[in-house]
Protein backbone atom coordinates (compact mmCIF):
# COMPACT_ATOMS: atom_id res chain seq x y z
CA UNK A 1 30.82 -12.52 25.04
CA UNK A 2 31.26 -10.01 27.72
CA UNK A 3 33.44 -7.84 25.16
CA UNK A 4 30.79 -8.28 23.11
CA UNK A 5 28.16 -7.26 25.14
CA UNK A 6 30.34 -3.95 26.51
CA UNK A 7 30.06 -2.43 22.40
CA UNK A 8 26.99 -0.33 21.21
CA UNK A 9 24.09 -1.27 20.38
CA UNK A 10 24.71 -0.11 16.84
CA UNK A 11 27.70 -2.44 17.15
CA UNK A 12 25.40 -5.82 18.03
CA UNK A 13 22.77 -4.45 15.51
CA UNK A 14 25.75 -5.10 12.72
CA UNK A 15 27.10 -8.28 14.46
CA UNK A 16 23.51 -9.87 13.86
CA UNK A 17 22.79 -8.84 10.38
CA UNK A 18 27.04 -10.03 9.91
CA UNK A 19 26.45 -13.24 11.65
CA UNK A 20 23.03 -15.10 11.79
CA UNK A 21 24.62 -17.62 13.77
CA UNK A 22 25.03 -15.13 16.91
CA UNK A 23 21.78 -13.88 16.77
CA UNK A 24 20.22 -17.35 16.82
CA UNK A 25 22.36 -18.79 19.91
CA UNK A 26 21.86 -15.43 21.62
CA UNK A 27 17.95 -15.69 21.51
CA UNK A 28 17.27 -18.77 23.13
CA UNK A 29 19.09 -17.21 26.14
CA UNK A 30 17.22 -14.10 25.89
CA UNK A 31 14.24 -15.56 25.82
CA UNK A 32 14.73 -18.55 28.36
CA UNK A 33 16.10 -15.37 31.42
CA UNK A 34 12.57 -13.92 30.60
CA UNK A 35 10.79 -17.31 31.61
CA UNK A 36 10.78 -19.08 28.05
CA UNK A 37 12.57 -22.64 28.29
CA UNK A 38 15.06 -23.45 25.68
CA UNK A 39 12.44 -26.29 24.33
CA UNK A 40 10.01 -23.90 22.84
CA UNK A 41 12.38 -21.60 21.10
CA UNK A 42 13.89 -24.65 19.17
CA UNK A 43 10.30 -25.43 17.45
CA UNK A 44 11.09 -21.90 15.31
CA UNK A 45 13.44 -23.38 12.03
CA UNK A 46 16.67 -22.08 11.78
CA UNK A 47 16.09 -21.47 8.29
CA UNK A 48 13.63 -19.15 8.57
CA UNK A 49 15.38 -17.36 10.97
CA UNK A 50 18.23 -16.91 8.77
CA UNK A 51 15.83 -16.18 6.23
CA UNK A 52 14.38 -13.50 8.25
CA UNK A 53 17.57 -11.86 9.56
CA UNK A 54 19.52 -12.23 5.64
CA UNK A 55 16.33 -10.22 4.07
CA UNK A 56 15.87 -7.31 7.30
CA UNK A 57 12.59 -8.89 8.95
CA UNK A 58 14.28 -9.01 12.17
CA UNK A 59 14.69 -5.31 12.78
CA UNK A 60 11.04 -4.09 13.54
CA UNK A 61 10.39 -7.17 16.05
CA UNK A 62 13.48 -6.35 17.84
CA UNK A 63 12.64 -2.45 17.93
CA UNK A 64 9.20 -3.52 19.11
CA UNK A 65 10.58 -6.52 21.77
CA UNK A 66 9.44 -4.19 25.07
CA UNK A 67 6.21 -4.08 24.24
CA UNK A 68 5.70 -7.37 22.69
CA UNK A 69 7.14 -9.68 25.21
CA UNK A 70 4.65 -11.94 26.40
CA UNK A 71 1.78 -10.74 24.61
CA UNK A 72 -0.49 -11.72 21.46
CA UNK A 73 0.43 -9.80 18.39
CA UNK A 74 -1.72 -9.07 15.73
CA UNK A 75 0.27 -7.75 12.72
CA UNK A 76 -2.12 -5.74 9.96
CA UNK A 77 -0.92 -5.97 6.49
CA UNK A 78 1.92 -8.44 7.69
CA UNK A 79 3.26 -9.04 3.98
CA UNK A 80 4.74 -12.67 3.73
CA UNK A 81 4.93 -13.49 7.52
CA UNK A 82 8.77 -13.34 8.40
CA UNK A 83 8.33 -10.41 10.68
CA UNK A 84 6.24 -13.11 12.66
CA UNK A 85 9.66 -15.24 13.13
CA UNK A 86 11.15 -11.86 14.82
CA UNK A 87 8.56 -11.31 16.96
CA UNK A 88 8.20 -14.88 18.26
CA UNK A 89 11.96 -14.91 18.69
CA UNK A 90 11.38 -11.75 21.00
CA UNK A 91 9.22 -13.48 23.03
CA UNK A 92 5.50 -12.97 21.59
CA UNK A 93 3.31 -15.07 23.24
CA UNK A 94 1.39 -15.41 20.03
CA UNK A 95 1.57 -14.34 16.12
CA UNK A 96 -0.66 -13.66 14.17
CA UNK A 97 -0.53 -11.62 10.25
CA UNK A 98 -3.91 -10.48 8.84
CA UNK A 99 -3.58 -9.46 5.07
CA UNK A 100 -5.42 -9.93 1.83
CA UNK A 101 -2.36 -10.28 -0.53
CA UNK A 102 -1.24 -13.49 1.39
CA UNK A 103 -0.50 -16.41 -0.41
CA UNK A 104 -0.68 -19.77 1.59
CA UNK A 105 1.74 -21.38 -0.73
CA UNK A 106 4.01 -18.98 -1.94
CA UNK A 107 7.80 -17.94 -0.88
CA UNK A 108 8.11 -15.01 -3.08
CA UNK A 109 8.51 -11.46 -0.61
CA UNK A 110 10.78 -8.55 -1.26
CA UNK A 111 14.11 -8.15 0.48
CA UNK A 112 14.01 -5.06 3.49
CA UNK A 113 17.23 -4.51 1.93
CA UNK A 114 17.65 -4.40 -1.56
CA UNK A 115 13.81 -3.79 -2.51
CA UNK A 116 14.01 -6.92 -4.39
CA UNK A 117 11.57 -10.23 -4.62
CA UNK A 118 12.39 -13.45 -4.11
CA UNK A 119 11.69 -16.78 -2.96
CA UNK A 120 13.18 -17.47 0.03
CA UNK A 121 11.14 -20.73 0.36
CA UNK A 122 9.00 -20.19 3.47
CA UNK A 123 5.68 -19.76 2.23
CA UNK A 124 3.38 -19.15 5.19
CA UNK A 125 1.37 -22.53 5.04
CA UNK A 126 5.14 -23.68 5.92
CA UNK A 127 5.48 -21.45 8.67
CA UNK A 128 2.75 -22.30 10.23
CA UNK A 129 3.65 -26.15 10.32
CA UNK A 130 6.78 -25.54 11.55
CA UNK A 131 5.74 -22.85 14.27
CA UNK A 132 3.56 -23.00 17.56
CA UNK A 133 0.95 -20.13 17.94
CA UNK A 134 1.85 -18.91 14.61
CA UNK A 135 -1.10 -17.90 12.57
CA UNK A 136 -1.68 -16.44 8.89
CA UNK A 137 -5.24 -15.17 7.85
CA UNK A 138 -5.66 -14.14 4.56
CA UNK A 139 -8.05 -11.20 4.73
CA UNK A 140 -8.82 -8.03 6.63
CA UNK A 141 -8.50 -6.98 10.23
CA UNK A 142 -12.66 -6.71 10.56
CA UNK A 143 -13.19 -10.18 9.72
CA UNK A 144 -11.52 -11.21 12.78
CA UNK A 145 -13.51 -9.09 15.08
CA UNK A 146 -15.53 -11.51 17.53
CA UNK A 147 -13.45 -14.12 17.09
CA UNK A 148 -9.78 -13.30 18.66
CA UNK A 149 -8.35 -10.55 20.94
CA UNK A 150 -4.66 -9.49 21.33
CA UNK A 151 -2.53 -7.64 23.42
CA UNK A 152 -0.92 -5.47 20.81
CA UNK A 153 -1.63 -5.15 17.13
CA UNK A 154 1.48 -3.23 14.64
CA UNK A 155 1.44 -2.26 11.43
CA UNK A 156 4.93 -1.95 9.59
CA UNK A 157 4.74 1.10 6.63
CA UNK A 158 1.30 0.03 6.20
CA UNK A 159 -0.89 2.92 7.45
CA UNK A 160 0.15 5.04 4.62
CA UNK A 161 -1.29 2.25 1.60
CA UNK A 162 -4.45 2.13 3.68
CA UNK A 163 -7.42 4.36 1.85
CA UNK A 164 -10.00 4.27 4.69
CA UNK A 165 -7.32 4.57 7.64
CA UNK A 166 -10.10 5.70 10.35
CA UNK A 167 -12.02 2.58 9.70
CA UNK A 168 -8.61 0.19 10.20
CA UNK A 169 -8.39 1.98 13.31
CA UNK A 170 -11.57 1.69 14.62
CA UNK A 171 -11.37 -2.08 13.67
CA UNK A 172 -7.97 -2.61 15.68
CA UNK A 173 -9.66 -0.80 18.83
CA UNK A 174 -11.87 -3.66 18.75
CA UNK A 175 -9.35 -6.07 18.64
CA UNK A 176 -7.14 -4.87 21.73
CA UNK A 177 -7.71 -5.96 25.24
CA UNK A 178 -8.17 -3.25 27.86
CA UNK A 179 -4.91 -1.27 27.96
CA UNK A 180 -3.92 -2.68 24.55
CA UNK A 181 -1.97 -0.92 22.38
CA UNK A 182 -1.09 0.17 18.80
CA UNK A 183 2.31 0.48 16.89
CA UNK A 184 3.13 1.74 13.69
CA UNK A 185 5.57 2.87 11.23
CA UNK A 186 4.22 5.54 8.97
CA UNK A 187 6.02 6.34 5.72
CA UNK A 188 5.23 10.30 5.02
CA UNK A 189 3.69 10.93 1.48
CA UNK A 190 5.19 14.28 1.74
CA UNK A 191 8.98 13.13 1.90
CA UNK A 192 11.17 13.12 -0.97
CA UNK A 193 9.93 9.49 -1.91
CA UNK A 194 7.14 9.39 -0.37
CA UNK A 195 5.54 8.21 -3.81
CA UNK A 196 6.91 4.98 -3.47
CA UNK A 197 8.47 4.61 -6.76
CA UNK A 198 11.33 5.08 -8.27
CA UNK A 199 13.85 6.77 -7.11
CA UNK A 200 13.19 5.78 -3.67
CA UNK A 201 16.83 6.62 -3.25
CA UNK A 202 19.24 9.52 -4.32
CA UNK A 203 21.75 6.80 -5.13
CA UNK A 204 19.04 4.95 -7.75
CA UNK A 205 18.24 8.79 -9.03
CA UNK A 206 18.76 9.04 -12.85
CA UNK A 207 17.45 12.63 -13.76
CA UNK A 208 17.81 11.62 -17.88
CA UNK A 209 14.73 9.48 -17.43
CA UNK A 210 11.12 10.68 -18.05
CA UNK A 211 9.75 8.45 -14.72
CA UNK A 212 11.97 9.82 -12.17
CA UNK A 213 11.16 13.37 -13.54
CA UNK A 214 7.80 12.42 -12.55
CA UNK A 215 8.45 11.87 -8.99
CA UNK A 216 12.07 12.81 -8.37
CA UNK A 217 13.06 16.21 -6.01
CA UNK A 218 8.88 16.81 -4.74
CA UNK A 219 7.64 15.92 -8.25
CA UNK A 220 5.19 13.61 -6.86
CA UNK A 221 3.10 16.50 -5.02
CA UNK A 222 2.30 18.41 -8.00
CA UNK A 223 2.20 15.76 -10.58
CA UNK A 224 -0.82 15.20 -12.45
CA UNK A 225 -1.40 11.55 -11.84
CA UNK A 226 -3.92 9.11 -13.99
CA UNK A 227 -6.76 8.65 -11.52
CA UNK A 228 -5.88 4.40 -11.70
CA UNK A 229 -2.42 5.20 -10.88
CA UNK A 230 -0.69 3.50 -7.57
CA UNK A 231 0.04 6.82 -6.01
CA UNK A 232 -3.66 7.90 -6.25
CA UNK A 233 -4.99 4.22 -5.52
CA UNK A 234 -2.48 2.64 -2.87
CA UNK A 235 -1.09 5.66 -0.98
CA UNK A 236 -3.48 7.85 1.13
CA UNK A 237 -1.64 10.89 1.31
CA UNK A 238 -2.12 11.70 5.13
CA UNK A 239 -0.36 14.49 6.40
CA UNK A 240 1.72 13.32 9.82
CA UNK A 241 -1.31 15.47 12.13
CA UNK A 242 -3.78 13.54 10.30
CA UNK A 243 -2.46 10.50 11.36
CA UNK A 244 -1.91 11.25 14.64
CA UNK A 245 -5.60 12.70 14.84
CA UNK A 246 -6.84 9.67 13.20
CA UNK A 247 -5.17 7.93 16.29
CA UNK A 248 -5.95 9.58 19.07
CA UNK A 249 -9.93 8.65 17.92
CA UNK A 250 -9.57 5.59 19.96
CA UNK A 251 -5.83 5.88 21.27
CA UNK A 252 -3.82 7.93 23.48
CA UNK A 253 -0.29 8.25 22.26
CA UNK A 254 2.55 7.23 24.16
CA UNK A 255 5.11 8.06 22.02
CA UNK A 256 4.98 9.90 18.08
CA UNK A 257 8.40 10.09 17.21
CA UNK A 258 9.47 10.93 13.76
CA UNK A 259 12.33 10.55 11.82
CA UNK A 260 14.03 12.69 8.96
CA UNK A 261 14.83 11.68 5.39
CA UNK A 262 18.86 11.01 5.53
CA UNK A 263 20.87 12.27 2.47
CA UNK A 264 20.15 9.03 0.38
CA UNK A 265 16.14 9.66 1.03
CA UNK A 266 16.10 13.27 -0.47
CA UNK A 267 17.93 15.15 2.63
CA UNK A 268 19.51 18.17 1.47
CA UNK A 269 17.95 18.54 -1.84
CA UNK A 270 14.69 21.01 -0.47
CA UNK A 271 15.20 24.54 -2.81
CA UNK A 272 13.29 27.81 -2.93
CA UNK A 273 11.92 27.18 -5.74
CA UNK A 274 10.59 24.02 -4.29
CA UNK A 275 9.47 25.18 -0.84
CA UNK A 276 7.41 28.48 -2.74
CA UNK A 277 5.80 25.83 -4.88
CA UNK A 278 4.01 24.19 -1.69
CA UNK A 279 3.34 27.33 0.80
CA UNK A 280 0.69 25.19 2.59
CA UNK A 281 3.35 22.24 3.93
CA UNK A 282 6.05 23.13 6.79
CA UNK A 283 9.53 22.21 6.56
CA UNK A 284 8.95 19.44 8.83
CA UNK A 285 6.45 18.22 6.30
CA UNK A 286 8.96 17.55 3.48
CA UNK A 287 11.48 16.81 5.18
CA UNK A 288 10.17 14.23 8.01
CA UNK A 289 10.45 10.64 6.50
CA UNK A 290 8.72 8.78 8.83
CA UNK A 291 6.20 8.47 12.02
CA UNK A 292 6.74 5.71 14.96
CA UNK A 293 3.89 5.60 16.76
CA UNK A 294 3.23 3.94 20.51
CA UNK A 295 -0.22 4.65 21.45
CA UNK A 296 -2.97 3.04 24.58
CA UNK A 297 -6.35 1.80 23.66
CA UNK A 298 -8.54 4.58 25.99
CA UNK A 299 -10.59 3.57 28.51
């Protein structure tokens, strides 16, 4: 263990995803030296753990774990409700996922991985049996106003599929505690995929076919999109200062850290020809594909 504990992070990162079996024997200590007793970490399955780590719901709990530990969570547009098993394993005090595409009875979630859907079996009325302080609401985060508070509320590359991002916002404000805080992963519209569909990655690119023309190398900003299209009706199209000035409404930001596209998400493939067609967007617009955001409720 000590060898193991003397490598990178990077290292234990790819030990984890290799063996589940680490990561769930190492958690139970991590969690007991921060005041947790062994007891309550065993009432969260094994199988869903594995379920969680096999299919990448792990990673955004355990990049979140300073700022959770110990507190209630509130995760807006929480998918399936795996990410919930991460964060509870990092020591949340509580869970709870608020979306309106949840279904009580149903396994079926895409893999963090692959992109693919599947039914891995734990439907989130199972969860919930199986899991103390584990909660699932199927709904919106304004319908829960009133009625619960937390500590911190995230949202994981969900900010940029919601239309009316101000009003979210100004909902989660009124969900935080004094001196609670927001977290979020924001997928840039303007990046080389930022549409979403396919190719989301150079290595899926097939320039033969009519679809990826569509969207493929910027396509996406100029194309002329049915008005009932997903691009026009799920995606907001925020630029990355919009966001953060949407924020900073009722937040002050901590930390806005962004992240470029990597060769497989469109680095290296920004022309001339592309950058004259778009005079209005930086560099740093095209080629940013991502926004973490830390940011305090004011006052």
């Amino acid at each position: 263990m000590a060898r193991i504990e003397s490598r990178s992070p990077d290292f234990k990162v790819r030990l984890m995803d290799r063996w589940p079996l680490y990561y769930w024997r190492r958690y139970p200590l991590f969690l007991k030296a921060n005041g947790w007793s062994f007891s309550r970490v065993q009432t969260i399955p094994r199988g869903a753990v594995r379920q969680a780590l096999e299919l990448g719901y792990l990673r955004w709990p355990k990049a979140l774990a300073t700022w959770c530990l110990g507190k209630d969570v509130v995760d807006v547009g929480c998918g399936m409700g795996l990410h919930g098993v991460g964060f509870l394993l990092e020591g949340a005090m509580s869970y709870t996922g608020v979306d309106p595409l949840i279904k009580p009875k149903s396994g079926v979630l895409k893999s963090l991985h692959s992109g693919k859907k599947l039914d891995c079996g734990w439907t989130p009325d199972r969860l919930m049996e199986h899991m103390e302080r584990f909660r699932m609401i199927r709904g919106i985060s304004n319908e829960l106003e009133g009625k619960m508070l937390f500590d911190v509320a995230t949202l994981h590359n969900a900010t940029e599929h919601l239309t009316d991002l101000p009003e979210v916002f100004d909902s989660v404000a009124r969900l935080l505690r004094p001196g609670g805080r927001l977290i979020f992963s924001h997928h840039n519209w303007f990046s080389w995929n930022g549409h979403h569909q396919e190719p989301k990655t150079i290595g899926r690119l097939d320039s033969s076919l009519p679809e990826h023309q569509r969207f493929a190398d910027w396509a996406h900003l100029t194309g002329d999109h049915a008005p009932d299209h997903y691009v026009m009706t799920k995606l907001n199209r925020l630029r990355l200062d919009e966001v953060k000035a949407i924020t900073e409404q009722h937040f002050e930001i901590e930390t806005a850290r962004t992240f470029p596209s990597t060769v497989n998400q469109g680095a290296g493939r920004l022309t001339d020809p592309i950058r004259a067609r778009h005079p209005e967007l930086s560099e740093a617009d095209l080629t940013t594909q991502s926004l973490f955001c830390v940011a305090r409720l004011k006052g």
